[in-house]
C-alpha atoms as a PDB file:
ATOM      1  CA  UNK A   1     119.562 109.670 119.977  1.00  0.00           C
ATOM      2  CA  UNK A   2     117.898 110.235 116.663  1.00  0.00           C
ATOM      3  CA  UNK A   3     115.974 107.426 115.267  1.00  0.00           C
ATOM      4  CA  UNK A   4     114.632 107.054 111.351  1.00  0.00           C
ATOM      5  CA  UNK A   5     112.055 105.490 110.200  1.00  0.00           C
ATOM      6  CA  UNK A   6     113.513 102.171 107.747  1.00  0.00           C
ATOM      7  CA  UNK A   7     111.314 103.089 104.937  1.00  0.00           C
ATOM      8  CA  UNK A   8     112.473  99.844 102.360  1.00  0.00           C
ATOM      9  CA  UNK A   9     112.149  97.864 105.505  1.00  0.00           C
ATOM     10  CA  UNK A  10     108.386  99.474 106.036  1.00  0.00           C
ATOM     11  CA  UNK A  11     107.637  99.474 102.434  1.00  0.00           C
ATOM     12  CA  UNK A  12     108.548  96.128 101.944  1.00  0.00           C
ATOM     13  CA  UNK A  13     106.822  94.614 105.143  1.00  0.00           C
ATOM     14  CA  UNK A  14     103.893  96.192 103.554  1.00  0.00           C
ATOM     15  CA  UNK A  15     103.943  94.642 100.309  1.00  0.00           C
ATOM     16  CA  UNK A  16     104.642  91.169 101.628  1.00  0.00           C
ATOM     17  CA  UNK A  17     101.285  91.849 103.801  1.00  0.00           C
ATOM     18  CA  UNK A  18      99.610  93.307 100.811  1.00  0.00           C
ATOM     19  CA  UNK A  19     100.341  90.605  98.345  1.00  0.00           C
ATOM     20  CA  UNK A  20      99.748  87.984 100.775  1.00  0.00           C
ATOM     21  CA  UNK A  21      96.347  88.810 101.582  1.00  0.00           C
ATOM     22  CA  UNK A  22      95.767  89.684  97.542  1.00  0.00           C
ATOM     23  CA  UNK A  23      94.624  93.344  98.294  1.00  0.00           C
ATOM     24  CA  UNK A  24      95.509  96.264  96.094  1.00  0.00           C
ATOM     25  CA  UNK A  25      97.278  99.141  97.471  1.00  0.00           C
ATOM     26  CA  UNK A  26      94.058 100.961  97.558  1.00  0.00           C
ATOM     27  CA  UNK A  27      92.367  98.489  99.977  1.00  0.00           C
ATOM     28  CA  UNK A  28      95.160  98.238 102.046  1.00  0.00           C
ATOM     29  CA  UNK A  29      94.870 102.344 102.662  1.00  0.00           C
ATOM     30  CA  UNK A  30      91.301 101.894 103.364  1.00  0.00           C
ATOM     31  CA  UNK A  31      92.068  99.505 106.096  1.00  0.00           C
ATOM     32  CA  UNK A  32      94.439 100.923 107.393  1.00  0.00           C
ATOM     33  CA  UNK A  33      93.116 104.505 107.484  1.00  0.00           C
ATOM     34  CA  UNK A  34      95.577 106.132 105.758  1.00  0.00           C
ATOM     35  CA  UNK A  35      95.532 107.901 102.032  1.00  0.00           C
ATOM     36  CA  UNK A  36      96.305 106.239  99.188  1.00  0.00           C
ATOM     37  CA  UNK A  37      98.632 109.429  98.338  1.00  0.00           C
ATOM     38  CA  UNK A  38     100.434 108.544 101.585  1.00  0.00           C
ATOM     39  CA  UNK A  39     101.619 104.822 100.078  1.00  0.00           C
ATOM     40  CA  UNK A  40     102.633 106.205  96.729  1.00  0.00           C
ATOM     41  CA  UNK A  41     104.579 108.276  98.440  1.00  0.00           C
ATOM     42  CA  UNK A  42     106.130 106.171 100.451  1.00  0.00           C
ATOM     43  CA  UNK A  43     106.822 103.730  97.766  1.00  0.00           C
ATOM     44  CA  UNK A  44     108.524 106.694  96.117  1.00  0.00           C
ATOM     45  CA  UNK A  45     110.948 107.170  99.027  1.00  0.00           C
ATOM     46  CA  UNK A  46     109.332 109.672 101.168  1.00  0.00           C
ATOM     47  CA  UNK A  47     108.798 109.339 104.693  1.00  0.00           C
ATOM     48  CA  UNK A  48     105.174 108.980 106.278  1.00  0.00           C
ATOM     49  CA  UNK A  49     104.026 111.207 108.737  1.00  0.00           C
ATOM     50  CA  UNK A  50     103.551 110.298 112.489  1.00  0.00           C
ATOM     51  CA  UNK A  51     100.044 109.297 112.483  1.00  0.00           C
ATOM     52  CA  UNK A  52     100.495 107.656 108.794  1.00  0.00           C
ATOM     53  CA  UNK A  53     103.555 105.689 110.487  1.00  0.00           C
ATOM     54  CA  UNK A  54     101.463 103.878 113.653  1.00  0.00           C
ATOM     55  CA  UNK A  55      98.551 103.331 111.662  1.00  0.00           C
ATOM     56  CA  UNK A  56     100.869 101.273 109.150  1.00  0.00           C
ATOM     57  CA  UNK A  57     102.527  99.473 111.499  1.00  0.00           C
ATOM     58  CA  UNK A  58      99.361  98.824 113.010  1.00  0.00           C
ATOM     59  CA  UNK A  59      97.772  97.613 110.209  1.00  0.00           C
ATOM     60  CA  UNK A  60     101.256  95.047 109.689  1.00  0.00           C
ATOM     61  CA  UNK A  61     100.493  94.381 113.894  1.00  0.00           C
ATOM     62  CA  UNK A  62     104.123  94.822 114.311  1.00  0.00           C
ATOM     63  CA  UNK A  63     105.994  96.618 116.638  1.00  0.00           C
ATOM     64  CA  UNK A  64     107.283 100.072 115.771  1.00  0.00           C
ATOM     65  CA  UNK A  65     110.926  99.260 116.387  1.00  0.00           C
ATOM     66  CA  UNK A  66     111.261  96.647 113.863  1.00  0.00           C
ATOM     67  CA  UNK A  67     110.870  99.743 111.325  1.00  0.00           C
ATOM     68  CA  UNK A  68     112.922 102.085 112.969  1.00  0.00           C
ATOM     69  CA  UNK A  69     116.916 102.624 112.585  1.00  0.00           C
ATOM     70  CA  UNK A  70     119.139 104.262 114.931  1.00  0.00           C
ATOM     71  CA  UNK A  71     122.584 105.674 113.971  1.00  0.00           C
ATOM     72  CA  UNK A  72     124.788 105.480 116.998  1.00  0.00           C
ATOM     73  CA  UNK A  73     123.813 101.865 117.653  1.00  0.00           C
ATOM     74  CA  UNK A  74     124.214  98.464 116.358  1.00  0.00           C
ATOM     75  CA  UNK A  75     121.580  97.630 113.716  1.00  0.00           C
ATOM     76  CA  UNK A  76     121.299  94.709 115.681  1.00  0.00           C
ATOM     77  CA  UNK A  77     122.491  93.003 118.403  1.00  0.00           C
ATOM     78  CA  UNK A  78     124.917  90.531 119.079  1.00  0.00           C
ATOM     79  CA  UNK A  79     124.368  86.803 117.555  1.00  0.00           C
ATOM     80  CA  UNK A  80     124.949  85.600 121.504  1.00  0.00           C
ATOM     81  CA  UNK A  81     122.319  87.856 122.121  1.00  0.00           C
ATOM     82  CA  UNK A  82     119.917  86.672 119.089  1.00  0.00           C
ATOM     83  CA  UNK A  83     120.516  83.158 119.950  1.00  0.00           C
ATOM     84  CA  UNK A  84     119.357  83.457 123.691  1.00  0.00           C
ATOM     85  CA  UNK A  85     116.285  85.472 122.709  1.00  0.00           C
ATOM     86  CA  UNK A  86     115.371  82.798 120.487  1.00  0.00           C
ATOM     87  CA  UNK A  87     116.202  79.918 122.807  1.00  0.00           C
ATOM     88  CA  UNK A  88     113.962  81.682 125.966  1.00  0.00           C
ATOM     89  CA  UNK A  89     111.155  82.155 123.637  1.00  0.00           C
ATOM     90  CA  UNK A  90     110.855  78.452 122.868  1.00  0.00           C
ATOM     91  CA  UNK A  91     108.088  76.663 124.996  1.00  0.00           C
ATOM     92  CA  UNK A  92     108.977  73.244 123.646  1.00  0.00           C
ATOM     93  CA  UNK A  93     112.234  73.159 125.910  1.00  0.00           C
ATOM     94  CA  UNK A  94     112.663  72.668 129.341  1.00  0.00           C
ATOM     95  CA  UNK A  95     114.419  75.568 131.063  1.00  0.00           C
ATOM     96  CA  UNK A  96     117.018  73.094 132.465  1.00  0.00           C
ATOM     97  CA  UNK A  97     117.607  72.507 128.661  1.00  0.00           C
ATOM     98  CA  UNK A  98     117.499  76.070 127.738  1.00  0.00           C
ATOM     99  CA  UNK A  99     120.369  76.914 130.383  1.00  0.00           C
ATOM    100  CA  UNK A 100     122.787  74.087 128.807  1.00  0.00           C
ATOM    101  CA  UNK A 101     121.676  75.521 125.400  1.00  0.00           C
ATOM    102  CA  UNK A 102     122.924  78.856 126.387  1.00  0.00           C
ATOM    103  CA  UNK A 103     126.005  77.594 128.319  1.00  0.00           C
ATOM    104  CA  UNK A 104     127.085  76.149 124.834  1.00  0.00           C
ATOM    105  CA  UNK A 105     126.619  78.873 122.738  1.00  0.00           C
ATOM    106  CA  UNK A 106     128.209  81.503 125.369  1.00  0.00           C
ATOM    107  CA  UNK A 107     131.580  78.688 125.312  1.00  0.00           C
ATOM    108  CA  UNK A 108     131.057  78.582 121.392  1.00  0.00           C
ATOM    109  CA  UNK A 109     131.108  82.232 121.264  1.00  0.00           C
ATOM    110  CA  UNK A 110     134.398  83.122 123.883  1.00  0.00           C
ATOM    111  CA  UNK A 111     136.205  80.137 121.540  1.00  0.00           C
ATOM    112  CA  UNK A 112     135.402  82.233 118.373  1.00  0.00           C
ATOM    113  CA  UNK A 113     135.918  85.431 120.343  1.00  0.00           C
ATOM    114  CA  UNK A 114     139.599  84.371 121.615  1.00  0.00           C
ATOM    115  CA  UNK A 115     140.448  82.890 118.145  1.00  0.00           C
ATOM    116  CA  UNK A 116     140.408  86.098 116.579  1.00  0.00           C
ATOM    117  CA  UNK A 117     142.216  87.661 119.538  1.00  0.00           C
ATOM    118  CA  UNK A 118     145.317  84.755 118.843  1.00  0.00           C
ATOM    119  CA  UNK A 119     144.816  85.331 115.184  1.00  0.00           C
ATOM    120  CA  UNK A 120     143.635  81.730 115.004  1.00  0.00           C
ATOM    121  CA  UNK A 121     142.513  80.397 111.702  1.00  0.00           C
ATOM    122  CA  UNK A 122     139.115  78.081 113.356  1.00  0.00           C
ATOM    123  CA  UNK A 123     141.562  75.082 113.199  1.00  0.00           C
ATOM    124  CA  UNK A 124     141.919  72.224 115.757  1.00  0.00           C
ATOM    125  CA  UNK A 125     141.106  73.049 119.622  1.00  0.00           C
ATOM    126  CA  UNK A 126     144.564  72.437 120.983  1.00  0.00           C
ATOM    127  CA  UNK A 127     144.193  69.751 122.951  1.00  0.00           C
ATOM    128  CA  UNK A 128     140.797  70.007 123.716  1.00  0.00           C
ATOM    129  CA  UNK A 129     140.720  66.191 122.310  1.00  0.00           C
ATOM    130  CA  UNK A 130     143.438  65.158 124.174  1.00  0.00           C
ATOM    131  CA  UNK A 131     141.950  64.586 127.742  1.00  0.00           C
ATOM    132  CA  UNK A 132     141.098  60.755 126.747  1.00  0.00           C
ATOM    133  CA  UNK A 133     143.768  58.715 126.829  1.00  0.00           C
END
């Protein structure tokens, strides 16, 4: 597997830092021990070196992943996948509540998923309402 390095991904990231924190592109070299040549460039659309890539992404303290691509997968993964990431990371929910959180989405999802397999147009459930009676 051969992985890139996202450089408008990088370049912005670094801008948004940079412009947050009001420094010029200058200071933000200096602290993060890398040339000032080595931004231009970058902002230019060339590719930093190794050591010019983990001191940047130190500098942002973000992982290295977030700025890296990889060709033979999925640029990212599944929304059943995103959702449950985001739902186990939340400390304001029980995990009782997280599990019936998940349950839903996973049902959500196989509805959606078999919808498009019956070439379903996201109408009515039918007869999913139907049990009262």
């Amino acid at each position: 597997m051969s992985g890139r390095i996202d450089l408008p991904r990088l370049t912005g990231a670094l801008d948004d830092q940079r412009a947050a924190r009001g420094l010029s592109w200058r200071q933000v070299a200096d602290e993060a021990d890398v040339s000032p040549s080595l931004l231009s460039r970058m902002r230019n659309g060339l590719r930093p070196d190794l050591d010019g890539f983990i001191a940047l992404v130190q500098w942002l303290g973000t992982p290295a992943e977030r700025f890296t691509t990889h060709p033979d997968e999925d640029p990212e993964p599944a929304l059943e996948t995103q959702l449950a990431m985001l739902l186990r990371a939340r400390t304001d929910l029980a995990e009782a509540d997280k599990e019936y959180l998940l349950e839903i989405v996973g049902a959500t999802m196989r509805r959606i998923s078999r919808n498009r397999t019956d070439g379903a147009d996201g109408g009515s459930a039918g007869g999913a309402d139907q049990d009262e009676g």
